[in-house]
PDB file of N, CA and C in Angstrom:
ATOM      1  N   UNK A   1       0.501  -0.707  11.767  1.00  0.00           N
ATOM      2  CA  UNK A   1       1.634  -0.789  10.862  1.00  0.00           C
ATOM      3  C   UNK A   1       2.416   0.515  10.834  1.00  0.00           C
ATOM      4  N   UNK A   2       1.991   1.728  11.042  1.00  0.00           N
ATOM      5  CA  UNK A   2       2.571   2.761  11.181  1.00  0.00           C
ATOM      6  C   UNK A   2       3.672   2.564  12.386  1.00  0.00           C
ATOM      7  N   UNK A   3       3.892   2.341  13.099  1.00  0.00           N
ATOM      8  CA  UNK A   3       4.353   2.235  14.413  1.00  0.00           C
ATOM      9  C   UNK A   3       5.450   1.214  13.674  1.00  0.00           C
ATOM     10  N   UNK A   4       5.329   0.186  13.246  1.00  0.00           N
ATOM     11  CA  UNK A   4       6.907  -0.468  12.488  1.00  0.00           C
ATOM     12  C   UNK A   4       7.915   0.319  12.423  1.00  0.00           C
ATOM     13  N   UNK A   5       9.359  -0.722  12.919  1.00  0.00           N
ATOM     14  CA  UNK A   5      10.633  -0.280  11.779  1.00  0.00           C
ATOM     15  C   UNK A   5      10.544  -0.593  10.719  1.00  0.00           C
ATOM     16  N   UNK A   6      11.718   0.095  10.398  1.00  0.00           N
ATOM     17  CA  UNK A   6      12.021  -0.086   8.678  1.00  0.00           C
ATOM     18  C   UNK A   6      12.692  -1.577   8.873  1.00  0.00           C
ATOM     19  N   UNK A   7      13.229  -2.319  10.525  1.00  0.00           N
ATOM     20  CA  UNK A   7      13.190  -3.758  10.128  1.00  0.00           C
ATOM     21  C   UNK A   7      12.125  -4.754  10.236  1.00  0.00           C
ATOM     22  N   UNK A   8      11.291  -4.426  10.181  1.00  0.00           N
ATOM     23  CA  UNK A   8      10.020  -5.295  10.652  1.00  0.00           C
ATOM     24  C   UNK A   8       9.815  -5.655   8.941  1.00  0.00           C
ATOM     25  N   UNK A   9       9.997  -4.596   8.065  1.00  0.00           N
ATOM     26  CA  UNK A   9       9.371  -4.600   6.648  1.00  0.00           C
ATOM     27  C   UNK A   9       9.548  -5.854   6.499  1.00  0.00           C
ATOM     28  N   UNK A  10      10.823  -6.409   6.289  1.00  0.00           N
ATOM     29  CA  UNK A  10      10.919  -7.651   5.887  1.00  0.00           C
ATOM     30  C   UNK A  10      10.424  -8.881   6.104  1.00  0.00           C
ATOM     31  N   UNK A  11       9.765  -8.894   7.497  1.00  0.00           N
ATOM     32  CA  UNK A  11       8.531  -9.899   8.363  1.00  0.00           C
ATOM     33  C   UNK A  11       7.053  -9.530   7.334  1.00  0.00           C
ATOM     34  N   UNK A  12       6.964  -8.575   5.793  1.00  0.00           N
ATOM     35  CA  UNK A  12       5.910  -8.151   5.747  1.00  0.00           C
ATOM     36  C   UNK A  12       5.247  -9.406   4.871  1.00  0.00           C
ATOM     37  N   UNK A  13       4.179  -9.820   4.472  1.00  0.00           N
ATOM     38  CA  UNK A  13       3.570 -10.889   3.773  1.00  0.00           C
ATOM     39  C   UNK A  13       2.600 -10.243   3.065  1.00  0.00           C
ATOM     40  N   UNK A  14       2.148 -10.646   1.226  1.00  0.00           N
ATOM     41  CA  UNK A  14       1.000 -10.104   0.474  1.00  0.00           C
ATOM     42  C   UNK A  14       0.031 -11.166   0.820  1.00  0.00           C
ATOM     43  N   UNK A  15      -1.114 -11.481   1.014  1.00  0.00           N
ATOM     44  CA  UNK A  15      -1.991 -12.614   1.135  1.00  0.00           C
ATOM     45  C   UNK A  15      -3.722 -11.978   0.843  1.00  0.00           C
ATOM     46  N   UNK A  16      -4.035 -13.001  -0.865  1.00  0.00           N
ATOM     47  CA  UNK A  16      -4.971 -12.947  -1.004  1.00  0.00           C
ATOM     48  C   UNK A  16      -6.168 -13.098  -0.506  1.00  0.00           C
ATOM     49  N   UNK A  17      -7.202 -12.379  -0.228  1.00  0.00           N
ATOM     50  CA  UNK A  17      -8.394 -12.357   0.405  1.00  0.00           C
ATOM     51  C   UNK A  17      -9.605 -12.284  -0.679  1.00  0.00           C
ATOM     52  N   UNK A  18      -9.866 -13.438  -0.772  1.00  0.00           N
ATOM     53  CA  UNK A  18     -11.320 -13.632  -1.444  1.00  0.00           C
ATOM     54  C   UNK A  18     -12.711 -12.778  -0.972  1.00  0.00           C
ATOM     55  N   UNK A  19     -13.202 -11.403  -0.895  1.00  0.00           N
ATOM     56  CA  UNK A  19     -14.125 -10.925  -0.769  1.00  0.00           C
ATOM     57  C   UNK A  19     -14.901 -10.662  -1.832  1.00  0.00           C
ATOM     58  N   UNK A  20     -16.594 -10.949  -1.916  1.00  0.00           N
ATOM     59  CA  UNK A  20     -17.776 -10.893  -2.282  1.00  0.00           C
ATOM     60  C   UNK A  20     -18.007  -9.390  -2.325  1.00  0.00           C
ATOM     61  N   UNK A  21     -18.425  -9.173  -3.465  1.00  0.00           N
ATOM     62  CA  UNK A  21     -18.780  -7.469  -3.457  1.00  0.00           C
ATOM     63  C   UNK A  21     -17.651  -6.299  -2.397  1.00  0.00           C
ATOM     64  N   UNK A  22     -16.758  -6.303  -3.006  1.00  0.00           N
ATOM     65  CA  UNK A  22     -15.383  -5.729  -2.268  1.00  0.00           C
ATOM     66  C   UNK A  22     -15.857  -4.163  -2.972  1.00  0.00           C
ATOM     67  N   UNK A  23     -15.864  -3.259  -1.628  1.00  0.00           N
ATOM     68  CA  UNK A  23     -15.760  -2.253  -1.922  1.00  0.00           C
ATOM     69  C   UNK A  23     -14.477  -1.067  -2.386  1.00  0.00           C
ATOM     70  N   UNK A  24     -14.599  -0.405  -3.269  1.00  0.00           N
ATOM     71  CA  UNK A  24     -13.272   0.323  -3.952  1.00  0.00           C
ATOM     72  C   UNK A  24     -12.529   0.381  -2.756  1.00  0.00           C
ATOM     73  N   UNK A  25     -11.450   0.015  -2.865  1.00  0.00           N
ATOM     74  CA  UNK A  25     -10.296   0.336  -1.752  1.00  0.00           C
ATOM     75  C   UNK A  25      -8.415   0.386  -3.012  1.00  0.00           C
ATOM     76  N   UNK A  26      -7.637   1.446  -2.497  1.00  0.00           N
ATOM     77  CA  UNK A  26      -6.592   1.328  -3.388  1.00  0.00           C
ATOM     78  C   UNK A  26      -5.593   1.039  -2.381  1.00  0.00           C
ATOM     79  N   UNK A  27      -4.375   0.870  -2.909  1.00  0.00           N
ATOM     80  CA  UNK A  27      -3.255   0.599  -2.044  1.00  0.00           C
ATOM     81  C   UNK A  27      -2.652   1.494  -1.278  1.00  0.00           C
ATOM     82  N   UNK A  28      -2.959   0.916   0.148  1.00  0.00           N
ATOM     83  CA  UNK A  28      -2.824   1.550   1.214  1.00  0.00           C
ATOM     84  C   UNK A  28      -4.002   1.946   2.108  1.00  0.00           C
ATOM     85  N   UNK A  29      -5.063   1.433   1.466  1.00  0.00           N
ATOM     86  CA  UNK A  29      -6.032   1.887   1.862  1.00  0.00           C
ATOM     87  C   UNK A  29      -6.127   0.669   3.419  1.00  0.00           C
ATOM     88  N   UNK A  30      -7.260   1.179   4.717  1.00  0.00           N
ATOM     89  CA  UNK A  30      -7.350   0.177   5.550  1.00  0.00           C
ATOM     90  C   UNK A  30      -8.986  -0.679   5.508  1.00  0.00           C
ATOM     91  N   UNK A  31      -8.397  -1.534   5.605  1.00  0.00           N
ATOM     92  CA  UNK A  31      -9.481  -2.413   5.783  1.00  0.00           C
ATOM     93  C   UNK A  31     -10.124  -3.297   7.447  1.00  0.00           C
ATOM     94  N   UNK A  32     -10.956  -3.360   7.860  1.00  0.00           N
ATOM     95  CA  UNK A  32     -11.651  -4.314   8.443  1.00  0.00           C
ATOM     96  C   UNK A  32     -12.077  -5.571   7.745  1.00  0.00           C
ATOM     97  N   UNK A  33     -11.986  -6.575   8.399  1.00  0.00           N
ATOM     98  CA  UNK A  33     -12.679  -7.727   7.891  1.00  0.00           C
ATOM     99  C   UNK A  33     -13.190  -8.589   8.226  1.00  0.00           C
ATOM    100  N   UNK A  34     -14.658  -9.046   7.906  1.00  0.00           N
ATOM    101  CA  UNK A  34     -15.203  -9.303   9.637  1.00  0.00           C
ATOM    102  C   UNK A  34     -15.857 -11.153   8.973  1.00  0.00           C
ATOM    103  N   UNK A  35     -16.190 -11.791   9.275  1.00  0.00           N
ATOM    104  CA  UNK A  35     -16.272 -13.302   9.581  1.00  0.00           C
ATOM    105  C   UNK A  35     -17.946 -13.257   9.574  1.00  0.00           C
ATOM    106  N   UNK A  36     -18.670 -13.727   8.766  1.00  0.00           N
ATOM    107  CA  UNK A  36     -19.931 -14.069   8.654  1.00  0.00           C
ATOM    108  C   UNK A  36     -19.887 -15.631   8.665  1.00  0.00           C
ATOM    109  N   UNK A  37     -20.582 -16.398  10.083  1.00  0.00           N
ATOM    110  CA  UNK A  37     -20.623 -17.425  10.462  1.00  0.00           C
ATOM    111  C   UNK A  37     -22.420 -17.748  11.076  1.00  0.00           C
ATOM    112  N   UNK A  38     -22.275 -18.889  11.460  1.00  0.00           N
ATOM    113  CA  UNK A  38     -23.259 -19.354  12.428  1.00  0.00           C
ATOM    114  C   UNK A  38     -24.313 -19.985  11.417  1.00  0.00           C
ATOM    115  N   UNK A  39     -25.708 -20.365  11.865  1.00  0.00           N
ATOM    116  CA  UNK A  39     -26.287 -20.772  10.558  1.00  0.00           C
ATOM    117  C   UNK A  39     -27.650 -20.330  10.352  1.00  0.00           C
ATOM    118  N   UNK A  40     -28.123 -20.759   8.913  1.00  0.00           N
ATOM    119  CA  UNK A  40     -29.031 -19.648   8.102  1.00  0.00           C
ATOM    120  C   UNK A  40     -30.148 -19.248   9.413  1.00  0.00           C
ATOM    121  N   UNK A  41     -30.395 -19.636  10.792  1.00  0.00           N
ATOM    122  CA  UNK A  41     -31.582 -19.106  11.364  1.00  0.00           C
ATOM    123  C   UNK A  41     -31.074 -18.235  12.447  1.00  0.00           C
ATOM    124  N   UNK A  42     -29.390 -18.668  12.553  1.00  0.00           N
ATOM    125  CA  UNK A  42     -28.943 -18.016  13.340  1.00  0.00           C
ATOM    126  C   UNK A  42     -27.697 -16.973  13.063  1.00  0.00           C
ATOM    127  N   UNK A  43     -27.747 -16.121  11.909  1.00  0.00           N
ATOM    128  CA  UNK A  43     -26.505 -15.889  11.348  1.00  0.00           C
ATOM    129  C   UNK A  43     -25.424 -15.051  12.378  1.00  0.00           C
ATOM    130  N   UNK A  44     -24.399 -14.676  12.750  1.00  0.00           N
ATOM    131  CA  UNK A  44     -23.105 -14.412  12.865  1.00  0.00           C
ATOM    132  C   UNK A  44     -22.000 -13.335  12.080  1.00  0.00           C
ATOM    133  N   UNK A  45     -22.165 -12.265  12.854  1.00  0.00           N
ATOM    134  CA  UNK A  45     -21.007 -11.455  11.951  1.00  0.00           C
ATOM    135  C   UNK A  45     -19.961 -10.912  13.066  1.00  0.00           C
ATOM    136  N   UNK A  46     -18.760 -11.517  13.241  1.00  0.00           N
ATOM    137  CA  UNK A  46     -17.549 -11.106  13.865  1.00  0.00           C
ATOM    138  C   UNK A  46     -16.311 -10.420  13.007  1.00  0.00           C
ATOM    139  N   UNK A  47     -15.677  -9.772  14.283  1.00  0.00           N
ATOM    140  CA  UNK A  47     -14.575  -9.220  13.588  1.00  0.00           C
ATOM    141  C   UNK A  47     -13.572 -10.223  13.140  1.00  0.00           C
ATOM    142  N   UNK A  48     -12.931 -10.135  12.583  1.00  0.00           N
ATOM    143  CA  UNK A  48     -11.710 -11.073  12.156  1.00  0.00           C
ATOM    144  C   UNK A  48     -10.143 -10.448  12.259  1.00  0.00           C
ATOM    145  N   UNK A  49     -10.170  -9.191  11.364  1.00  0.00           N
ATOM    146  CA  UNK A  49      -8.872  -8.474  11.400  1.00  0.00           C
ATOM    147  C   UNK A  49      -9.701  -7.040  11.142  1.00  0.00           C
ATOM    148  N   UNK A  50      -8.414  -6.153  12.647  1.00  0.00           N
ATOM    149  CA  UNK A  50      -9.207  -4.832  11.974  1.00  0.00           C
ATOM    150  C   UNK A  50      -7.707  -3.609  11.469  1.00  0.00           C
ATOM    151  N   UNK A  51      -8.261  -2.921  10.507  1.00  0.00           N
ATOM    152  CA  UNK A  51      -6.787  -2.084  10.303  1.00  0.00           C
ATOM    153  C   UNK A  51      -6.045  -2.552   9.403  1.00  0.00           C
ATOM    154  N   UNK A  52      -6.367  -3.427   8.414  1.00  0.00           N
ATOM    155  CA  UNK A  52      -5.395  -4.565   7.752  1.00  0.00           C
ATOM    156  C   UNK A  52      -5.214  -3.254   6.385  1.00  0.00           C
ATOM    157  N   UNK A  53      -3.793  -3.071   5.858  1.00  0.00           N
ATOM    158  CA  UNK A  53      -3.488  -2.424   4.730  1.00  0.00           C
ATOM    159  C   UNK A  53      -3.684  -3.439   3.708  1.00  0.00           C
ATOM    160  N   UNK A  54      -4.376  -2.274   2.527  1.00  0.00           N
ATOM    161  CA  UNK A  54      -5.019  -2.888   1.343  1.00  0.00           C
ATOM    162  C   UNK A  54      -3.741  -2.717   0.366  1.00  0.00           C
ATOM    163  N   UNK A  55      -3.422  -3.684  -0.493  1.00  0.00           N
ATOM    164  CA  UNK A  55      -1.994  -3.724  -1.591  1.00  0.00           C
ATOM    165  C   UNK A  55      -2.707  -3.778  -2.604  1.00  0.00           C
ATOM    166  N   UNK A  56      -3.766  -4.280  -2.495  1.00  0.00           N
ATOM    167  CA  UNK A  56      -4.238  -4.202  -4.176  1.00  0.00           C
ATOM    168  C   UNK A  56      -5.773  -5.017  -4.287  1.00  0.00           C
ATOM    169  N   UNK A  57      -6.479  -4.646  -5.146  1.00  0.00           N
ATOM    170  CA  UNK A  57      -8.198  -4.917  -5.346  1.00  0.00           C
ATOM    171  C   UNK A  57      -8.484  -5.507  -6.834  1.00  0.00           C
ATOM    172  N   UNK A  58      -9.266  -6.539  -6.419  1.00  0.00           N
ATOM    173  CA  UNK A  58      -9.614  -7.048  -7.694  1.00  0.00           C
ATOM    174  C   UNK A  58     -11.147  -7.252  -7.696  1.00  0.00           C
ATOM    175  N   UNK A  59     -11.792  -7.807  -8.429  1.00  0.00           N
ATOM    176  CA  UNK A  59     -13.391  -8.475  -8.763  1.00  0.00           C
ATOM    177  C   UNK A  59     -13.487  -9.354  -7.390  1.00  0.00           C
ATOM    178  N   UNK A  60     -12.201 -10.581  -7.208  1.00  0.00           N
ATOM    179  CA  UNK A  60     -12.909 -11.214  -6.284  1.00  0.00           C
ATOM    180  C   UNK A  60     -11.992 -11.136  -4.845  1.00  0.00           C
ATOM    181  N   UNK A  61     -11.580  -9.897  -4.670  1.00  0.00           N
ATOM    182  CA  UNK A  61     -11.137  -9.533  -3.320  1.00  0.00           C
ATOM    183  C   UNK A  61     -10.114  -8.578  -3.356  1.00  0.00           C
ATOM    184  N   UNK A  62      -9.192  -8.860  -1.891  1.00  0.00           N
ATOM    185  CA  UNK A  62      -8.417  -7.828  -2.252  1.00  0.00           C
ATOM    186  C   UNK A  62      -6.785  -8.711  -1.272  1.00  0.00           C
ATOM    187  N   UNK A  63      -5.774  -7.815  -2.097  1.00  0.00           N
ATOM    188  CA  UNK A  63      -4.243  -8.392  -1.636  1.00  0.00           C
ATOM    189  C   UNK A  63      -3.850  -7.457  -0.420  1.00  0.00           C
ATOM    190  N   UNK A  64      -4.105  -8.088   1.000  1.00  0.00           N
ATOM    191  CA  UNK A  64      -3.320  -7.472   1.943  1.00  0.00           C
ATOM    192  C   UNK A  64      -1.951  -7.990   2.453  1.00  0.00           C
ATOM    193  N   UNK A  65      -1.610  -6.738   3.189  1.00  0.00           N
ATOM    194  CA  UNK A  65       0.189  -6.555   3.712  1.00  0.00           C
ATOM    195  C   UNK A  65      -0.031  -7.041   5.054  1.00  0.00           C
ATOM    196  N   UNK A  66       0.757  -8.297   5.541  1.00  0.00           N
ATOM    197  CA  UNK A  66       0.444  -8.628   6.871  1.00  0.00           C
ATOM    198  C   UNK A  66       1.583  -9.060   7.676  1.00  0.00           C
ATOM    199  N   UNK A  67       2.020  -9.799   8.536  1.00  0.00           N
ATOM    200  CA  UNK A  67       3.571 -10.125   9.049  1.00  0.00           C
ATOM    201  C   UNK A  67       3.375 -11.512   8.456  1.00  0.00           C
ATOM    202  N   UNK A  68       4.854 -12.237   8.749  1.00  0.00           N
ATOM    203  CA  UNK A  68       4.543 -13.718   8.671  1.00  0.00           C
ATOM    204  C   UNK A  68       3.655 -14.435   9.756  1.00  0.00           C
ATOM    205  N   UNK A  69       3.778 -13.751  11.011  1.00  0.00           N
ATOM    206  CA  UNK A  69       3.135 -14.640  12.026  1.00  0.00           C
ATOM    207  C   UNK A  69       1.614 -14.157  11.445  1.00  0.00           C
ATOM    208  N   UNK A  70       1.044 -13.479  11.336  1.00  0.00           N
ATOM    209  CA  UNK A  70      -0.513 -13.326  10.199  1.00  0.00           C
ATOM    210  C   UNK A  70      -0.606 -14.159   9.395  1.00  0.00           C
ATOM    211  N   UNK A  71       0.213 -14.746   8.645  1.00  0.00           N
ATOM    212  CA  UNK A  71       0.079 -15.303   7.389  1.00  0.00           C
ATOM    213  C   UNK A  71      -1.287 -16.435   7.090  1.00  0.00           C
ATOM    214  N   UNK A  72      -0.857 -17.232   7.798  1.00  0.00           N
ATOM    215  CA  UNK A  72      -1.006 -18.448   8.272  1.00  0.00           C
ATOM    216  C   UNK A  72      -2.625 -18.265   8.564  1.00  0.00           C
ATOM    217  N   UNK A  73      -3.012 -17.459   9.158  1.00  0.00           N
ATOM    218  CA  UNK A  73      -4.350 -17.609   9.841  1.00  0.00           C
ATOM    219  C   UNK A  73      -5.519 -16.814   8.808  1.00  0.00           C
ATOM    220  N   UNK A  74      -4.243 -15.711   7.800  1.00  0.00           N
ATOM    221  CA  UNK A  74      -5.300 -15.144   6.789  1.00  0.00           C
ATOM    222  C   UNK A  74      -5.238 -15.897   5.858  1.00  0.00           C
ATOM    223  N   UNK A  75      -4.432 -17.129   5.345  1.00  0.00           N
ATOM    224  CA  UNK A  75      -4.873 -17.908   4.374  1.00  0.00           C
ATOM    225  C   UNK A  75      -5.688 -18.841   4.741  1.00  0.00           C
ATOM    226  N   UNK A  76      -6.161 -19.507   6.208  1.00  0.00           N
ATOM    227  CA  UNK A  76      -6.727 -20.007   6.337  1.00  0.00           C
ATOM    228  C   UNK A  76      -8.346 -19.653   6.620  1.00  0.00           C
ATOM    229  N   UNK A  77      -7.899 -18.442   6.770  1.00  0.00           N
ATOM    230  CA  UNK A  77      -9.440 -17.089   7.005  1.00  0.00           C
ATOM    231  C   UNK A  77     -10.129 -17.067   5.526  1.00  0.00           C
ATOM    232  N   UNK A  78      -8.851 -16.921   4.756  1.00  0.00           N
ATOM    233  CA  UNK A  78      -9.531 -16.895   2.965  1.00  0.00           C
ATOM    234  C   UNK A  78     -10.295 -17.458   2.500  1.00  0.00           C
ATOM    235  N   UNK A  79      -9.551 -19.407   2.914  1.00  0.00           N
ATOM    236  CA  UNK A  79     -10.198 -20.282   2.630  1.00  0.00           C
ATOM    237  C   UNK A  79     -11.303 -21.354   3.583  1.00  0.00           C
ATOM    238  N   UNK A  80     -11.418 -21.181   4.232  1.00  0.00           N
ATOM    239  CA  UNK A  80     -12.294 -21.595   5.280  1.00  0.00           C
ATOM    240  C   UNK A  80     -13.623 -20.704   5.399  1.00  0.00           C
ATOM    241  N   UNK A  81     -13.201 -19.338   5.778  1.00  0.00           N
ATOM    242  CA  UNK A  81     -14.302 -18.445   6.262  1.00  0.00           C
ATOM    243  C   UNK A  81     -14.974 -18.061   5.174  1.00  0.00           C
ATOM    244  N   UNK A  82     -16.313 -17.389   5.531  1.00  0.00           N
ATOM    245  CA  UNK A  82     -16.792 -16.097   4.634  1.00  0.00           C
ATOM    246  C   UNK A  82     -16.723 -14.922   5.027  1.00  0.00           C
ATOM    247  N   UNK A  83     -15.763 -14.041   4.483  1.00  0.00           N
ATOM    248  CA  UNK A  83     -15.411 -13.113   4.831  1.00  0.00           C
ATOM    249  C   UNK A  83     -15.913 -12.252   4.165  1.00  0.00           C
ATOM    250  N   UNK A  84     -16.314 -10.964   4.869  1.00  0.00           N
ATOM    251  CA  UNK A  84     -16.572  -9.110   4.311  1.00  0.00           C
ATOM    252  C   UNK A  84     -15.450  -8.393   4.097  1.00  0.00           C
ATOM    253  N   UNK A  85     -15.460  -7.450   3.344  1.00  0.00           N
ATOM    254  CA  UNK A  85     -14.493  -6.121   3.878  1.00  0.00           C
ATOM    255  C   UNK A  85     -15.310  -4.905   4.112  1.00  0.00           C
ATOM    256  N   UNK A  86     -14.742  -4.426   5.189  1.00  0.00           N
ATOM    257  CA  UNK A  86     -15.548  -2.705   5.475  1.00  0.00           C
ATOM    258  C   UNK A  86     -14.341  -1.509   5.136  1.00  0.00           C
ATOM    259  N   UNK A  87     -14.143  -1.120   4.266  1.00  0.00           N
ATOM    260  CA  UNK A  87     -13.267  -0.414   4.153  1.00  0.00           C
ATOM    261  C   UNK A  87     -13.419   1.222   5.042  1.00  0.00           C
ATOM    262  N   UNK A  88     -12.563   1.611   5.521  1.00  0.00           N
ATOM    263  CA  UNK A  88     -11.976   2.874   6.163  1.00  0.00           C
ATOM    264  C   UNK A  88     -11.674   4.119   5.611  1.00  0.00           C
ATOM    265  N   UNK A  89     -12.693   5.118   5.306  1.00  0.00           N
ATOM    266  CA  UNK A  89     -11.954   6.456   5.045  1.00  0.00           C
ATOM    267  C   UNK A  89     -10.583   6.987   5.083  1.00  0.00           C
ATOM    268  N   UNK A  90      -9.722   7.482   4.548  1.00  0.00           N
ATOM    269  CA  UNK A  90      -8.382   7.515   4.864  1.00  0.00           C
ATOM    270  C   UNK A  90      -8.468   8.469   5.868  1.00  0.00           C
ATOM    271  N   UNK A  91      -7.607   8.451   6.944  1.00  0.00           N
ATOM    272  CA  UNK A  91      -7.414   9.138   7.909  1.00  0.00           C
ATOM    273  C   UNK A  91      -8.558   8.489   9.193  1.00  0.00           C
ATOM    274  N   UNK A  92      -9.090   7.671   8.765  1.00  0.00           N
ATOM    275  CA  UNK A  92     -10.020   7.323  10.262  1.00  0.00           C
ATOM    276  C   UNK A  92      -9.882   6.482  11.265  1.00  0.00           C
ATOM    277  N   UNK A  93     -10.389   6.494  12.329  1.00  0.00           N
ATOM    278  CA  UNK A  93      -9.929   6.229  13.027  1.00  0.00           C
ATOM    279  C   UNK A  93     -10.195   4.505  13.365  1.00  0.00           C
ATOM    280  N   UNK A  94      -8.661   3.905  14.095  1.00  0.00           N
ATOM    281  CA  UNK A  94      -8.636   2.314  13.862  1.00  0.00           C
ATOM    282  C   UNK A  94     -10.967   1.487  14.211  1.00  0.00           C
ATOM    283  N   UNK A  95     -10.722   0.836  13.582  1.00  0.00           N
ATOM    284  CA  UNK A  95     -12.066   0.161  13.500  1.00  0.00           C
ATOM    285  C   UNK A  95     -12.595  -0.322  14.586  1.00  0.00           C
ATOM    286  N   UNK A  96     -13.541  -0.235  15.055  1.00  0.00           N
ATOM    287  CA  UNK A  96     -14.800  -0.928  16.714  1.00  0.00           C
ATOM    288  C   UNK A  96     -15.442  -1.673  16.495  1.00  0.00           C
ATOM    289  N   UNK A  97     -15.746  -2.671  15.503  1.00  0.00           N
ATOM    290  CA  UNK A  97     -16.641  -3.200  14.848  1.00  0.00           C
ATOM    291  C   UNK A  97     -16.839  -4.134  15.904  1.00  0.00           C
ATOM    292  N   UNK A  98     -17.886  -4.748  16.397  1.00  0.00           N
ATOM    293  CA  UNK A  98     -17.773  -5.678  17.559  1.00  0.00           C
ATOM    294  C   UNK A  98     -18.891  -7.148  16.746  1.00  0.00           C
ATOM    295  N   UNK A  99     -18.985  -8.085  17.523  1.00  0.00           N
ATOM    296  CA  UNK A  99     -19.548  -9.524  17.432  1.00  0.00           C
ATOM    297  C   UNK A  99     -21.065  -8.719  17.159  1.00  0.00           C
ATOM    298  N   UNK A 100     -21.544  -9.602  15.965  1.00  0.00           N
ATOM    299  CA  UNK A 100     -23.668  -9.870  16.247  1.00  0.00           C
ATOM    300  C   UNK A 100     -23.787 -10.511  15.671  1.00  0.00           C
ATOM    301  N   UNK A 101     -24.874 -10.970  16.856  1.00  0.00           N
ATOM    302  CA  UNK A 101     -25.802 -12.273  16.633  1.00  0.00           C
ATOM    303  C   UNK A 101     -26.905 -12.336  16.506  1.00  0.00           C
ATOM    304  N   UNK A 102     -27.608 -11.125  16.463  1.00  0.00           N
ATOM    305  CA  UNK A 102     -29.130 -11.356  16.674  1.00  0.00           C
ATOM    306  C   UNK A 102     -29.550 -10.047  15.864  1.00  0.00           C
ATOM    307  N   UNK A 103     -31.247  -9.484  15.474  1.00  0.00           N
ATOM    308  CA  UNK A 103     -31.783  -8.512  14.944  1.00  0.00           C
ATOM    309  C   UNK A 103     -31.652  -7.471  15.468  1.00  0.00           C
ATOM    310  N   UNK A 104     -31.775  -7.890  17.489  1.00  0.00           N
ATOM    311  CA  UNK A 104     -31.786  -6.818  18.099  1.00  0.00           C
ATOM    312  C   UNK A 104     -30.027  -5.927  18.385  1.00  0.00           C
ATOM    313  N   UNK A 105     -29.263  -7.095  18.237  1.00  0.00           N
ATOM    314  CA  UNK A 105     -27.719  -6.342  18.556  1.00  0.00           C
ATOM    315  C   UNK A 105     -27.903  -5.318  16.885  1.00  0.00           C
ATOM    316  N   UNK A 106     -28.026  -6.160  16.077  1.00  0.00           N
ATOM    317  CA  UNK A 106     -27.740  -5.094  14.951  1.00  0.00           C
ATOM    318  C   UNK A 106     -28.333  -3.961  15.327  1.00  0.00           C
ATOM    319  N   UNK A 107     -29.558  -4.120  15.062  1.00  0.00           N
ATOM    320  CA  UNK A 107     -30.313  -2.584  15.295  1.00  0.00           C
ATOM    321  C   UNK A 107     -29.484  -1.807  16.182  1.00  0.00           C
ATOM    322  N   UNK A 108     -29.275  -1.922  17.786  1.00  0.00           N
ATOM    323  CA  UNK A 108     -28.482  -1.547  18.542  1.00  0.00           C
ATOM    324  C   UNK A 108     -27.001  -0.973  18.053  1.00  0.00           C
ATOM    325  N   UNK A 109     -26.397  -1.886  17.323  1.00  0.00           N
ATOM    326  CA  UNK A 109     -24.747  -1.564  16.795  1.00  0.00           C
ATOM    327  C   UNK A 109     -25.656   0.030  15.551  1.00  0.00           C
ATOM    328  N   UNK A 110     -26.133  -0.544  15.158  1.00  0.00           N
ATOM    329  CA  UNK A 110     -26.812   0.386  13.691  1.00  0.00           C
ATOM    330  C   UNK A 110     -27.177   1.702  14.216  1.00  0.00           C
ATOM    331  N   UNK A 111     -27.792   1.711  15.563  1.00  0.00           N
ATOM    332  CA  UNK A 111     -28.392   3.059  15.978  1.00  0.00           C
ATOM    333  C   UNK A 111     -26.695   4.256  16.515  1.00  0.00           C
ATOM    334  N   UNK A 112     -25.704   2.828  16.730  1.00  0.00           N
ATOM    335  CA  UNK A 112     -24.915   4.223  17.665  1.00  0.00           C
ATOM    336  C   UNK A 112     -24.150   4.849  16.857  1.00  0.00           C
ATOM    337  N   UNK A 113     -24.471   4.930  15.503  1.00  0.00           N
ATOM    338  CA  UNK A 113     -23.857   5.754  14.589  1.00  0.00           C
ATOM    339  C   UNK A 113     -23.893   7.345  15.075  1.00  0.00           C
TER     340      UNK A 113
END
């Protein structure tokens, strides 16, 4: 979003995101948001959107800034998916968060801290 004109603003969209235990994030802040799928023996955590600006935080999620062509797929992300947020230190750098499926990818993703 940095990289926008000042005409793009107007392509911009607010769209509520229902997140579960949403961590403090204020406006402007960036978010990741990643897709917990698959089923209870086999669970699933993908990325969904990464970099998404935070407009505003509540109890049961948070209001992001997106284009119109976004729109569409984060209201249907809202309501369809189960979604996380990983929120971003300010100033850090865009998010890597990649697909897991198994005990051993986590551990693996977990160690290359």
């Amino acid at each position: 979003s940095d990289a926008m004109d000042a005409s793009s603003a107007a392509d911009r969209r607010l769209v509520f995101v229902p997140v579960k235990d949403v961590p403090a994030a204020g406006p402007g802040a960036k978010v990741d948001l990643l897709v917990i799928g698959g089923t209870p023996d086999h669970p699933t955590v993908v990325p969904f959107a990464l970099g998404v600006e935070v407009r505003a935080m509540s109890a049961g999620g948070l209001t992001v800034l997106v284009t119109s062509r976004q729109a569409s797929a984060f209201v249907y992300a809202a309501s369809a998916m189960r979604l996380v947020a990983v929120i971003a230190e300010p100033g850090a750098d865009e998010g890597a968060e990649g697909p897991v499926s198994s005990c051993g990818e986590a551990r693996a993703a977990g160690a290359q801290g």
